[in-house]
Structures are given as structure tokens and as C-alpha cells.
C-alpha atoms as a PDB file:
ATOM      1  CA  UNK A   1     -54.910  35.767  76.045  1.00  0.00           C
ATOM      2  CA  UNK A   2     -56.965  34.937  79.524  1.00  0.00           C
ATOM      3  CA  UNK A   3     -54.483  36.162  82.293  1.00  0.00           C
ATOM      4  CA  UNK A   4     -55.442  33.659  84.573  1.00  0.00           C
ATOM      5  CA  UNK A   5     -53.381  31.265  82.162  1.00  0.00           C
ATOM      6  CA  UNK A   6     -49.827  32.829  82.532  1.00  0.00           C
ATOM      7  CA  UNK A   7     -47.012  30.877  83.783  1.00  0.00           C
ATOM      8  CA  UNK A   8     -44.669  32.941  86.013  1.00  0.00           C
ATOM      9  CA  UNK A   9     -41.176  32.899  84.116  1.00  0.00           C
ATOM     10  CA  UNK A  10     -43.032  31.793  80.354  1.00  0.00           C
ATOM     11  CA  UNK A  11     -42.653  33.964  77.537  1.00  0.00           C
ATOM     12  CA  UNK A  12     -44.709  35.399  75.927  1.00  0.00           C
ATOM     13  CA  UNK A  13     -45.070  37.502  72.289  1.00  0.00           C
ATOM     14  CA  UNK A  14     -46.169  41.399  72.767  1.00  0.00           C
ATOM     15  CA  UNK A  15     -47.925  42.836  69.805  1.00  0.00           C
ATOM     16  CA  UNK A  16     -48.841  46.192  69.916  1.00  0.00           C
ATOM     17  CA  UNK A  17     -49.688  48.955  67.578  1.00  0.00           C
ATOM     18  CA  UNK A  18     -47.938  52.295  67.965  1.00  0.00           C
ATOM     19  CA  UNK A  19     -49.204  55.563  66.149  1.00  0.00           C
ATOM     20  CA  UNK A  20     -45.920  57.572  65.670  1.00  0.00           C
ATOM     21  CA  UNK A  21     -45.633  61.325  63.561  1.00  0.00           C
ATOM     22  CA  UNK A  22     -49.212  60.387  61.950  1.00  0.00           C
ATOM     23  CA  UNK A  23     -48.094  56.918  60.796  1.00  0.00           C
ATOM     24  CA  UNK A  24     -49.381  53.739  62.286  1.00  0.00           C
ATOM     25  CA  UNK A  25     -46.642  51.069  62.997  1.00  0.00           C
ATOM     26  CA  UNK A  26     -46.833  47.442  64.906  1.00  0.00           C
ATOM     27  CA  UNK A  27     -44.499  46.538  67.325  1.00  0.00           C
ATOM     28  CA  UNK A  28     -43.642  43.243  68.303  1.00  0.00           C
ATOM     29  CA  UNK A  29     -41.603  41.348  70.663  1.00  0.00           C
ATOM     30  CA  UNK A  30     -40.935  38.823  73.396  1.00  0.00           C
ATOM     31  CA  UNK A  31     -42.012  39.430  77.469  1.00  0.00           C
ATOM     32  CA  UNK A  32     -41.239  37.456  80.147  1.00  0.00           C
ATOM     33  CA  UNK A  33     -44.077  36.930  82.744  1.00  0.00           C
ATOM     34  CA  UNK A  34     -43.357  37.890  86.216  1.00  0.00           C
ATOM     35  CA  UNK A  35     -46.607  38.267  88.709  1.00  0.00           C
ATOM     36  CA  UNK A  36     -49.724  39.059  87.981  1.00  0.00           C
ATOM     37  CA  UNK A  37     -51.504  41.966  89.991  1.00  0.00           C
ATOM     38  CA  UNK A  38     -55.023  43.409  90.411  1.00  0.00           C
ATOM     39  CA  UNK A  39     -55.785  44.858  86.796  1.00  0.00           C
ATOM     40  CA  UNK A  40     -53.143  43.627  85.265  1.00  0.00           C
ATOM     41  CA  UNK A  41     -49.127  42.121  85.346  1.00  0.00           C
ATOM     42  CA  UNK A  42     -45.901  42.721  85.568  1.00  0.00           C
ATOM     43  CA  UNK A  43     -43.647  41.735  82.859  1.00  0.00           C
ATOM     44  CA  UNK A  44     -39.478  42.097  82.023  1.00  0.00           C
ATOM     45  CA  UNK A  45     -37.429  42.118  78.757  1.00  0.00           C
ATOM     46  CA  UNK A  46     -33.665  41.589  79.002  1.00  0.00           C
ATOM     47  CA  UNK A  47     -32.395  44.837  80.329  1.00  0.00           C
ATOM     48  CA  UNK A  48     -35.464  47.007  80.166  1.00  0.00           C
ATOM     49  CA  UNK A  49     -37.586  48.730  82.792  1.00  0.00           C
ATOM     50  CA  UNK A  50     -40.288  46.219  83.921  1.00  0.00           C
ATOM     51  CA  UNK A  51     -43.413  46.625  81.899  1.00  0.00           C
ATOM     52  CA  UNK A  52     -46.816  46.698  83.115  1.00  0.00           C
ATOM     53  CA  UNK A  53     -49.869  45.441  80.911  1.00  0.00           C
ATOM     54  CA  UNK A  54     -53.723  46.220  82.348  1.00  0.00           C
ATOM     55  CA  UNK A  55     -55.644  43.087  81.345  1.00  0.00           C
ATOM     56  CA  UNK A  56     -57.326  44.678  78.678  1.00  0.00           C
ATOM     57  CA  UNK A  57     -53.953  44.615  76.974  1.00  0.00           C
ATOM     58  CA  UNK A  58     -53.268  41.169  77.788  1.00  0.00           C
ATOM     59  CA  UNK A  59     -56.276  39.819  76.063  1.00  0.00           C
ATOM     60  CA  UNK A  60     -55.878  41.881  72.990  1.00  0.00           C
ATOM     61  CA  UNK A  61     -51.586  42.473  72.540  1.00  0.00           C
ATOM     62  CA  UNK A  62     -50.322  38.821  74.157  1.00  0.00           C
ATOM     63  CA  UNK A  63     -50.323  35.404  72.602  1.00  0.00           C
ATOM     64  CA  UNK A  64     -48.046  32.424  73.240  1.00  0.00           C
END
């Protein structure tokens, strides 16, 4: 996804693949766009830590 075409507040679905113990497992879930920043965003999920994504991330993990 091009990061110039976030809406603040608009969620957005987080793919991601995660190599745990050896084994490679995908991750998914929803993000809520905050503000973008120089190389990258900031992004929040219910209750968790805000998460940062450089924007080589968001064009390969994010999608609407």
C-alpha cells in the first residue's frame, strides 16, 4: 500500500510473516492509522503499545 494514501483514524489489515523456533507462521490483524512520519507511521491496536511500520513495511504487510 502507497503511504501517501492513509487516512488518519482508517483501518487497516497488517499481514506479516513471523519465523518462530524454526517454523514460519503469518500473522494477521487490524491497525488503526495514526500519523505518518519520515520513514514510516505510527499505528495503534486496542490496548497495545503503538506500533511503528518503516514504509517498506507498509507497501509490502498493509492492505485495506
Amino acid at each position: 500500500m502507497d503511504k501517501r494514501k492513509l487516512i488518519p483514524g482508517h483501518s487497516y489489515h497488517h499481514r506479516r510473516k513471523e519465523s518462530i523456533d524454526g517454523r514460519e507462521l503469518e500473522a494477521e490483524r487490524w491497525i488503526r492509522f495514526e500519523k505518518s512520519v519520515a520513514g514510516g507511521a505510527w499505528f495503534s491496536r486496542y490496548f497495545e503499545a503503538p506500533i511503528y511500520l518503516t514504509d517498506q513495511q507498509i507497501r509490502e504487510e498493509l492492505s485495506e
